[in-house]
Protein backbone atom coordinates (compact mmCIF):
# COMPACT_ATOMS: atom_id res chain seq x y z
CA UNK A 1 78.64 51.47 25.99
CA UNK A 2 79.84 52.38 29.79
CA UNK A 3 78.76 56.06 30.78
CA UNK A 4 79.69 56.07 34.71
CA UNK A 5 76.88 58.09 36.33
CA UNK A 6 79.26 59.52 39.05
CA UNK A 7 81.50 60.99 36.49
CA UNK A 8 81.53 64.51 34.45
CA UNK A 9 81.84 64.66 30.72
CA UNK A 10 83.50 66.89 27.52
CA UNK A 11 82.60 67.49 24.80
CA UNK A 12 86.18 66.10 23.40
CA UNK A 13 85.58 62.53 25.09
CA UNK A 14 87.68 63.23 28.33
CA UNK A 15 85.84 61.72 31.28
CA UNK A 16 86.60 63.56 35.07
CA UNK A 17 86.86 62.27 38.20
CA UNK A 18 86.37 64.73 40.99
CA UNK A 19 88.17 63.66 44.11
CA UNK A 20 89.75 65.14 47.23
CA UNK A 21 90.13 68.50 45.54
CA UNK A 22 91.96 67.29 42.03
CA UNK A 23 90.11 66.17 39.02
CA UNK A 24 91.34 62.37 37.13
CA UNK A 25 90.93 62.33 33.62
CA UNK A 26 90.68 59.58 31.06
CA UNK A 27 88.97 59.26 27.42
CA UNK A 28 85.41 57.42 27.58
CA UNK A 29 84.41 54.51 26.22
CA UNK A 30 82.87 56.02 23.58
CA UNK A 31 86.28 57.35 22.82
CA UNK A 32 88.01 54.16 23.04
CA UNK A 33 85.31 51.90 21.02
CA UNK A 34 85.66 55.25 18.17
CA UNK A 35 89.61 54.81 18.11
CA UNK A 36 90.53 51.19 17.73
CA UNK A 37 93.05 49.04 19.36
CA UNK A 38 95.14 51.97 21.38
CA UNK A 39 98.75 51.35 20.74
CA UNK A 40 100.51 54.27 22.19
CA UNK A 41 100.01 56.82 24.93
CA UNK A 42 101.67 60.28 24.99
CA UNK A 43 100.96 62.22 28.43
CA UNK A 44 102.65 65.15 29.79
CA UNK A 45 104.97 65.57 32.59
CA UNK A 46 104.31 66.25 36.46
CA UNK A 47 104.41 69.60 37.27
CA UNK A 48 102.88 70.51 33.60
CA UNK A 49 100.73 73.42 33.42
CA UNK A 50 97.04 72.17 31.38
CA UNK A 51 94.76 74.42 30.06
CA UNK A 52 90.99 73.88 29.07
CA UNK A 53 90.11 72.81 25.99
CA UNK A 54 94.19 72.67 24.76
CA UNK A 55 95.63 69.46 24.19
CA UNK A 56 97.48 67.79 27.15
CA UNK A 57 98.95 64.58 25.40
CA UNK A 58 97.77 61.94 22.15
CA UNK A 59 96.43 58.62 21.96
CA UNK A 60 97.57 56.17 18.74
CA UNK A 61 95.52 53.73 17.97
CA UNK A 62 96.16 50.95 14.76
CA UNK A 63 93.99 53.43 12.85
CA UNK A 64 94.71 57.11 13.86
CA UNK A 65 96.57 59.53 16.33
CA UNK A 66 93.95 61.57 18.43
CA UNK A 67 94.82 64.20 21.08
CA UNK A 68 93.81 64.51 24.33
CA UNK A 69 92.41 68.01 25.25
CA UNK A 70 92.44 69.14 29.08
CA UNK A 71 88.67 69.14 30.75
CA UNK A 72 90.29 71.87 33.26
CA UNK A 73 93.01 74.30 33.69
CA UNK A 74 95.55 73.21 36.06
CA UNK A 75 98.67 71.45 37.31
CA UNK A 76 99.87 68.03 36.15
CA UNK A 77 100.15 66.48 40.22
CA UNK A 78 100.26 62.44 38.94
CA UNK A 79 100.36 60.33 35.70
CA UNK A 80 99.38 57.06 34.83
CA UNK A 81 103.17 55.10 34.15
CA UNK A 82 101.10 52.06 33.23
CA UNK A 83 100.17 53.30 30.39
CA UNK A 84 103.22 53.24 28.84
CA UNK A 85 103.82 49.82 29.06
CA UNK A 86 100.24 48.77 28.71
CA UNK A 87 98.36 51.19 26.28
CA UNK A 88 95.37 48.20 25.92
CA UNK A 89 94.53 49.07 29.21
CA UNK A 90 92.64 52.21 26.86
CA UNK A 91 90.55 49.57 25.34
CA UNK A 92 89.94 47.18 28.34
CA UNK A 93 89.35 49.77 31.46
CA UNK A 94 89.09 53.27 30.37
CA UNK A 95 87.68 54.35 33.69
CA UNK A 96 89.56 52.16 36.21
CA UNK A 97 93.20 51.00 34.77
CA UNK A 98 93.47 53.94 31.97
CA UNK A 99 93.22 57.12 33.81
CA UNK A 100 95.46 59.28 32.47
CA UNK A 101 96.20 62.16 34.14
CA UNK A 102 95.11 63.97 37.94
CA UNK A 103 95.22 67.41 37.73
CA UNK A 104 95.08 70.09 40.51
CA UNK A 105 92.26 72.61 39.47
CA UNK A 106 93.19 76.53 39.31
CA UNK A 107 89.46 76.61 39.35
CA UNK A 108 87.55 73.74 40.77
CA UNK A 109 84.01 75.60 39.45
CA UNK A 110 84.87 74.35 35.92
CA UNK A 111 84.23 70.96 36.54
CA UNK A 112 80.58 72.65 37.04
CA UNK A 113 80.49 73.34 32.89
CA UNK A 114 81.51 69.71 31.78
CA UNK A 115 78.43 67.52 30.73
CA UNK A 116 76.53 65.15 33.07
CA UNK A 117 76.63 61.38 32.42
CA UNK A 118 73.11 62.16 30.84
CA UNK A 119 74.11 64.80 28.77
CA UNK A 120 77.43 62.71 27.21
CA UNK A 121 75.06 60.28 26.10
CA UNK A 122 72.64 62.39 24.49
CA UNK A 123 75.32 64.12 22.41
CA UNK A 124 76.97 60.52 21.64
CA UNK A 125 73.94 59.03 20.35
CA UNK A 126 73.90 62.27 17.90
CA UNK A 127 77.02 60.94 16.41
């Protein structure tokens, strides 16, 4: 199981990227290897308002539909197109080809409260 040291952690299986200001988000591969074969990817628009902890889009897999809940509150600024086409990248790159969204913090301090890549793997091996 891949648990990138450089990234953040929630507790709803989001991963965060912090870069230049904005925050990239994608589901772990905890998340993935939990879901199945992803089939599907729902993501908001550009310009979309996201708030913490609120679902921002849904991931179907073979087995399930699962949403996606925002690791910060924020603006939409870029999505992942390739996703729609290619919803296997989920399964086969969750933290290179599968981002999902990059949002532009109204807060960048609450990327201080998500879990470090030591903490998501304590609280996954609970499970």
């Amino acid at each position: 199981m891949s648990v990138p040291k450089e990234l953040k952690y929630s507790q709803e299986h989001e991963w965060v990227k912090v870069e230049d200001g904005k925050v990239r988000v994608g589901i772990t591969d905890f998340a993935q290897s939990e879901l199945g074969d992803i089939v599907f990817a729902e993501l908001p628009e550009v310009g979309d308002e996201v708030k913490t902890d609120e679902p921002f889009g849904s991931v179907e897999s073979v087995k399930t539909v699962s949403e996606l809940y925002a690791p910060v509150t924020g603006k939409v600024v870029e999505i992942n197109d390739e996703l729609e086409d290619s919803p296997e990248f989920v399964n086969e790159s969750p933290y290179e080809k599968a981002w999902m969204i990059v949002v532009e913090p109204a807060d960048m301090s609450e990327t201080e409260k998500l879990m470090t890549a030591e903490q998501y793997e304590e609280m996954i091996g609970d499970e």
